[in-house]
Protein backbone atom coordinates (compact mmCIF):
# COMPACT_ATOMS: atom_id res chain seq x y z
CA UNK A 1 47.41 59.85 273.99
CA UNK A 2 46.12 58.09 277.22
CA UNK A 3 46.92 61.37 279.24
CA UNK A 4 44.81 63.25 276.43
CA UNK A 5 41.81 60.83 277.08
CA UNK A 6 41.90 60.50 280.82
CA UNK A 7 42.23 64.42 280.26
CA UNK A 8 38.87 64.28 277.85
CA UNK A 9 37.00 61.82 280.49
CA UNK A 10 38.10 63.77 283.88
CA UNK A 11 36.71 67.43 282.06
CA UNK A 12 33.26 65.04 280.80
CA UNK A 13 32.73 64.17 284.30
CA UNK A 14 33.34 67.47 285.33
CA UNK A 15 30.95 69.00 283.54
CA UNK A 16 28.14 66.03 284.20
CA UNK A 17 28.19 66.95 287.68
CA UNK A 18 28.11 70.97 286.77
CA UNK A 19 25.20 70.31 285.12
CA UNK A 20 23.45 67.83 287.72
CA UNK A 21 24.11 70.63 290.29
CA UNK A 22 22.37 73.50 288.26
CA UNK A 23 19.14 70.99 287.84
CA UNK A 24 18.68 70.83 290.79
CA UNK A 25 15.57 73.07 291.63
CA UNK A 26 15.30 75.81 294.39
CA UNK A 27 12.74 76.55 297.02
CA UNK A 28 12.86 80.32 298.27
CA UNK A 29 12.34 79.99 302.12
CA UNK A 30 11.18 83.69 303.35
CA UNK A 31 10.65 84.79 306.71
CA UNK A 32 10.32 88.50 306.59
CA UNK A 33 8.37 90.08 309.82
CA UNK A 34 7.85 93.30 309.22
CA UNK A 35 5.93 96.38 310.89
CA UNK A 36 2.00 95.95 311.90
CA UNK A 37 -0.40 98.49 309.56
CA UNK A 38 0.59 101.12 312.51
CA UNK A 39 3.88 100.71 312.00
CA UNK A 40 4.83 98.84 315.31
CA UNK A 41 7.00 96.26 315.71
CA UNK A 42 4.90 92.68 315.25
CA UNK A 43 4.67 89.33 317.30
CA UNK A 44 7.79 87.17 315.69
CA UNK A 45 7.67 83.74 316.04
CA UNK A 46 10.59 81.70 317.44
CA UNK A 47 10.43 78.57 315.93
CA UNK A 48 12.01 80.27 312.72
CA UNK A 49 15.53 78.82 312.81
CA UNK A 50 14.05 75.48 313.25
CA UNK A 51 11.83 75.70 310.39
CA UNK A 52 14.25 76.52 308.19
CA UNK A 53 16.31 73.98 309.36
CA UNK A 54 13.29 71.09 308.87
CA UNK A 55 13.12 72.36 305.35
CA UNK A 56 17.01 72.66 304.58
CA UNK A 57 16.99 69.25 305.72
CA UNK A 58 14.07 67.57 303.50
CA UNK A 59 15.01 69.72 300.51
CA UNK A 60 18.27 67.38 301.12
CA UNK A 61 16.41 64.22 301.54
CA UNK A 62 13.98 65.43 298.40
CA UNK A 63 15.95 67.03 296.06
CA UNK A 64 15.64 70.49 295.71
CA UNK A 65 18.11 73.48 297.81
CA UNK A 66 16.53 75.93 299.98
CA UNK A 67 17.86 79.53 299.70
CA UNK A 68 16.83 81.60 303.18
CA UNK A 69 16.43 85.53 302.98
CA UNK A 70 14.10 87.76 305.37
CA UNK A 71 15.04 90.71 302.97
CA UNK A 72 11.97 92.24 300.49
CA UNK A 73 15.00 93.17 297.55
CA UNK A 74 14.73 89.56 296.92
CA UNK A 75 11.58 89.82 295.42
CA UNK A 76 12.57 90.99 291.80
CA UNK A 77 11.85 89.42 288.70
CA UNK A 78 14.75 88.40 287.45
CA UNK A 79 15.49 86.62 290.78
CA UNK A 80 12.88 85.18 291.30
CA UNK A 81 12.55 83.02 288.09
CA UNK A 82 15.55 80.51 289.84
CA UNK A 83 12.64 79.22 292.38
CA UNK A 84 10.51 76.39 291.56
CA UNK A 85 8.99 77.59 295.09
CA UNK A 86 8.56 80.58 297.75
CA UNK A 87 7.17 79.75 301.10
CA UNK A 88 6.45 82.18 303.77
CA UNK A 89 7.86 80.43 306.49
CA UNK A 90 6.19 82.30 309.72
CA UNK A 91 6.34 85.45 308.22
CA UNK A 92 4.21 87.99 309.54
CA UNK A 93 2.67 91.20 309.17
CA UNK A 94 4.83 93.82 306.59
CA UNK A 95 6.23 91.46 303.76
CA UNK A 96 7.17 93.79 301.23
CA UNK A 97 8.79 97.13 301.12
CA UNK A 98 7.20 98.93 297.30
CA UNK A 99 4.77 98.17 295.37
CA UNK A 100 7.80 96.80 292.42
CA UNK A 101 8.10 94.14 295.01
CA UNK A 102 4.88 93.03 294.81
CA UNK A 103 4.33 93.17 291.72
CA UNK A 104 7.18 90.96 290.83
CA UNK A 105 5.68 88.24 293.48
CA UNK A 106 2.43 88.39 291.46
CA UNK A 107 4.52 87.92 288.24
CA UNK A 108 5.93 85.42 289.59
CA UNK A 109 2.49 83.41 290.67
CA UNK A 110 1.30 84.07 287.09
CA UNK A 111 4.18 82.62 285.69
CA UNK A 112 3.30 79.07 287.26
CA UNK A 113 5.46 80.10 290.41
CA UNK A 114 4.62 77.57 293.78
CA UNK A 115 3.53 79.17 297.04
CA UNK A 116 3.52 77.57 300.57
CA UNK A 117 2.83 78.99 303.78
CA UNK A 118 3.66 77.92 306.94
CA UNK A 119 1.32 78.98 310.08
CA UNK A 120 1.71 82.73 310.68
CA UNK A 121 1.83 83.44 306.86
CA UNK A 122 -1.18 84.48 307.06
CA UNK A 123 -0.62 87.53 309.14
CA UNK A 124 1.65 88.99 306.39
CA UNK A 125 0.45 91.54 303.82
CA UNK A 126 -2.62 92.02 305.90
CA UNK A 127 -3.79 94.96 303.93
CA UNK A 128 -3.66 93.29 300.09
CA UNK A 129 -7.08 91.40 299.01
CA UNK A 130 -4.82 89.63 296.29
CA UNK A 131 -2.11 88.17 298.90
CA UNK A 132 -5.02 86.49 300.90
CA UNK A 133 -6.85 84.95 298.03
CA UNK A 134 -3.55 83.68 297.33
CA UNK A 135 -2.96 81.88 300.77
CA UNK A 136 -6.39 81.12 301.33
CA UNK A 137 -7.39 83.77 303.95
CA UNK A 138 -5.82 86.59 306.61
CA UNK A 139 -5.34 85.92 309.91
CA UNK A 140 -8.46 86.53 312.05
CA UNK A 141 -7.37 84.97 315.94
CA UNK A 142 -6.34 81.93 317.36
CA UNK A 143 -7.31 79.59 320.28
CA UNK A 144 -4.58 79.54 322.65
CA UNK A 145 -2.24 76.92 322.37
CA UNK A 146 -3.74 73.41 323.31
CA UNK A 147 -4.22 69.80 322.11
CA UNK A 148 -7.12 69.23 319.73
CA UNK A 149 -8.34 65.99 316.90
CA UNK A 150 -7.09 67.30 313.41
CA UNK A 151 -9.63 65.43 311.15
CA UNK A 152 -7.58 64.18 307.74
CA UNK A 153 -10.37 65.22 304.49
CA UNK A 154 -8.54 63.71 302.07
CA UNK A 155 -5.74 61.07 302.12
CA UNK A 156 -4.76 61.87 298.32
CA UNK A 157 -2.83 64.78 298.29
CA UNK A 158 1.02 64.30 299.32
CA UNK A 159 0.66 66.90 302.25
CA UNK A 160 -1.59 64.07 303.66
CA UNK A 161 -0.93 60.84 302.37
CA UNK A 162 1.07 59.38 304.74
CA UNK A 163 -1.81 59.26 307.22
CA UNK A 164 -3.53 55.75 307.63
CA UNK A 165 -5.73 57.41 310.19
CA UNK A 166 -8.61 60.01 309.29
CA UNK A 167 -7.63 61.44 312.70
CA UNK A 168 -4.40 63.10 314.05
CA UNK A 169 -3.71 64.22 317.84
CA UNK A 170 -2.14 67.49 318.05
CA UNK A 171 -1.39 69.99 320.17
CA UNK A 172 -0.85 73.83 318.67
CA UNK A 173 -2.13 77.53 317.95
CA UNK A 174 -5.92 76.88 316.45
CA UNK A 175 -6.17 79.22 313.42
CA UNK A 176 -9.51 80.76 312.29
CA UNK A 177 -9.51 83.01 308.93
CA UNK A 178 -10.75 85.43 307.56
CA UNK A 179 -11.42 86.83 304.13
CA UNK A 180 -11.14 82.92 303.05
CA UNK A 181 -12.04 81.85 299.72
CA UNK A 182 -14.52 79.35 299.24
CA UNK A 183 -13.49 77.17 296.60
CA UNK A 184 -9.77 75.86 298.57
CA UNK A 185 -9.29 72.06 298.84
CA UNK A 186 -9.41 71.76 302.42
CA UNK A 187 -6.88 68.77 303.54
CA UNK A 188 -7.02 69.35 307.26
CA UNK A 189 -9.51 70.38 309.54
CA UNK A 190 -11.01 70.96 312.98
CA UNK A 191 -13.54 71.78 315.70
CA UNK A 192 -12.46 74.62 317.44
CA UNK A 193 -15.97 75.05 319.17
CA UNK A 194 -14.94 72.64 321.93
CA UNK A 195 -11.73 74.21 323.04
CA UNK A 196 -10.16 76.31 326.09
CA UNK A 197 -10.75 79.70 325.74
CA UNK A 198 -12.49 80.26 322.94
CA UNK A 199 -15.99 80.76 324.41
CA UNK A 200 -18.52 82.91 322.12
CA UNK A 201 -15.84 84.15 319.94
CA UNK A 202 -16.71 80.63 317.72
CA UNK A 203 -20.36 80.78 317.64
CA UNK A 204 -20.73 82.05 314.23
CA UNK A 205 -17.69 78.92 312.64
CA UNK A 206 -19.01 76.22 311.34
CA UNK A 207 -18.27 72.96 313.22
CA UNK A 208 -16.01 72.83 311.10
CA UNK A 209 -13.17 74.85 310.59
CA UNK A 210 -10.17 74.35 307.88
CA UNK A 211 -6.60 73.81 309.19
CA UNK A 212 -4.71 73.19 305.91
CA UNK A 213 -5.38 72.92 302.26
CA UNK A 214 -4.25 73.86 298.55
CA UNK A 215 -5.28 76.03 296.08
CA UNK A 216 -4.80 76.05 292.07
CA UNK A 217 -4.77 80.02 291.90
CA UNK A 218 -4.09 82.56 288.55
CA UNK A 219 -1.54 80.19 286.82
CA UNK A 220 0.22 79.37 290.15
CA UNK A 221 0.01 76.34 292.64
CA UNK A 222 -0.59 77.78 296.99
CA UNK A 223 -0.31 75.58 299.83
CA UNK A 224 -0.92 76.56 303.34
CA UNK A 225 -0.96 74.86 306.65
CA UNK A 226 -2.25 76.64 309.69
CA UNK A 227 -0.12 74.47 311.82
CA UNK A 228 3.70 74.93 313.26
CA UNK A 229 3.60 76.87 316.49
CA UNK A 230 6.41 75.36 318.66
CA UNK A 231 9.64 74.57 317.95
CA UNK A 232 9.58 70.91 318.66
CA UNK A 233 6.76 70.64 315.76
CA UNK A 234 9.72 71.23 313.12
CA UNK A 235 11.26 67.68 314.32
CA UNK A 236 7.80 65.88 314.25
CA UNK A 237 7.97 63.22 311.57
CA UNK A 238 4.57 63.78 310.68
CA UNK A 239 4.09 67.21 310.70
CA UNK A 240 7.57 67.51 308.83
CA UNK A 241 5.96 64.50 306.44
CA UNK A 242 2.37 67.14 305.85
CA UNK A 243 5.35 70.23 305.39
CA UNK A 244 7.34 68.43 303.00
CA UNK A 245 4.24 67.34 301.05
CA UNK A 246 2.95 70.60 300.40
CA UNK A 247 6.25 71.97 299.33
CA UNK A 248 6.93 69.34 296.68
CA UNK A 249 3.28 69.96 295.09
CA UNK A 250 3.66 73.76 295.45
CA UNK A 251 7.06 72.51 293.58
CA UNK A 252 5.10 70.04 291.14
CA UNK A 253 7.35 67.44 292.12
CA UNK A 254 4.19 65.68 293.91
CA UNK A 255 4.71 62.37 291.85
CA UNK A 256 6.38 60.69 294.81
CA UNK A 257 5.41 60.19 298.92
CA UNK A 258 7.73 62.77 300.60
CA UNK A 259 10.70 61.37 301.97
């Protein structure tokens, strides 16, 4: 009898933790870089092992898993429905391979799906009006890397937060859009007017110039930061802090500070 009922409460446990372990939600981290529109090979980042790393590491500390694929079959419907979130994690140019993978992305979106993407995620799909509506843009150039005053526009949102300051000293890529929407919740922003080689190429931008924001968009939830050049950045606390807070509200887990 006592074997039978340490028996019973052993296989209870068992399955208590079996079902703690498939709650947990995933985040889909993608960092496809595929051909240019002329079918050349395309600038890859290499800060992408540390990225994924930085979010392996506060999906631990936050409570979701991160699954990691640079491979288009991913994108199907029935495997994407396991994801509480895809981010484009410096992707660039070429993300998808047919047009059954796109579609199953959009599905996906108008399902409720969560977006984020990181930096050059805005070079990808360069040719589809729906992808940068999505992500708040397309990739138009960038001041070369330099330090600059990120201005903090709102202190609400988790992805900014954190921030007692409305100012933040940086030093990155300076990312100017375009095709960008004009109704995204800009969180972050810029001047890029003042800096190092940009010269007349910013005389049209407004002073200015969006770095980061979120966007409520056809059922889904889209983050984007234009920030996350180097390596090091992916080890910052407080860029990893702005990451993490976009994830979790891509995720709708944006109840609590990231951790």
């Amino acid at each position: 009898m006592k074997k039978n009922l340490i028996s019973l409460f052993l296989l209870t446990l068992l399955g208590s933790f079996c079902a703690a372990a498939a709650e947990i939600p995933e985040v889909l981290v993608y960092t496809h870089n595929g051909p240019t529109l002329d079918g050349k090979a395309g600038y890859v980042h290499d800060n992408i092992a540390e990225c994924v790393k930085a979010i392996e590491k506060t999906g631990a500390q936050n409570g979701f898993h991160v699954v990691h694929s640079d491979d288009p079959c991913v994108f199907t419907n029935s495997a994407l429905k396991h994801y509480r979130a895809i981010v484009f994690a410096n992707s660039n140019n070429k993300a998808f391979d047919n047009e059954q993978e796109r579609k199953a992305f959009q599905d996906y979106i108008h399902a409720g799906g969560g977006f984020v993407g990181i930096h050059s995620a805005t070079g990808s799909e360069r040719d589809w009006p729906w992808f940068w509506k999505l992500i708040g843009g397309s990739f138009a150039w960038h001041a070369p890397l330099q330090k600059f005053t990120v201005q903090i526009k709102d202190h609400q949102p988790p992805a900014t937060s954190f921030f007692k300051q409305d100012k933040w000293d940086w030093e990155d890529e300076f990312y100017v859009m375009k095709e960008r929407p004009s109704d995204l919740h800009v969180l972050l922003a810029g001047n890029i007017k003042t800096l190092r080689g940009v010269e007349k190429k910013a005389d049209t931008l407004p002073d200015t110039v969006p770095l980061a924001w979120y966007n409520e968009f056809e059922g889904g939830r889209s983050f984007y930061t234009a920030l996350g050049h180097k390596k090091e950045h992916y080890s910052d606390p407080d860029f990893v802090k702005h990451l993490t807070g976009g994830i979790l509200w891509a995720m709708r887990m944006d109840m609590r500070p990231p951790q």
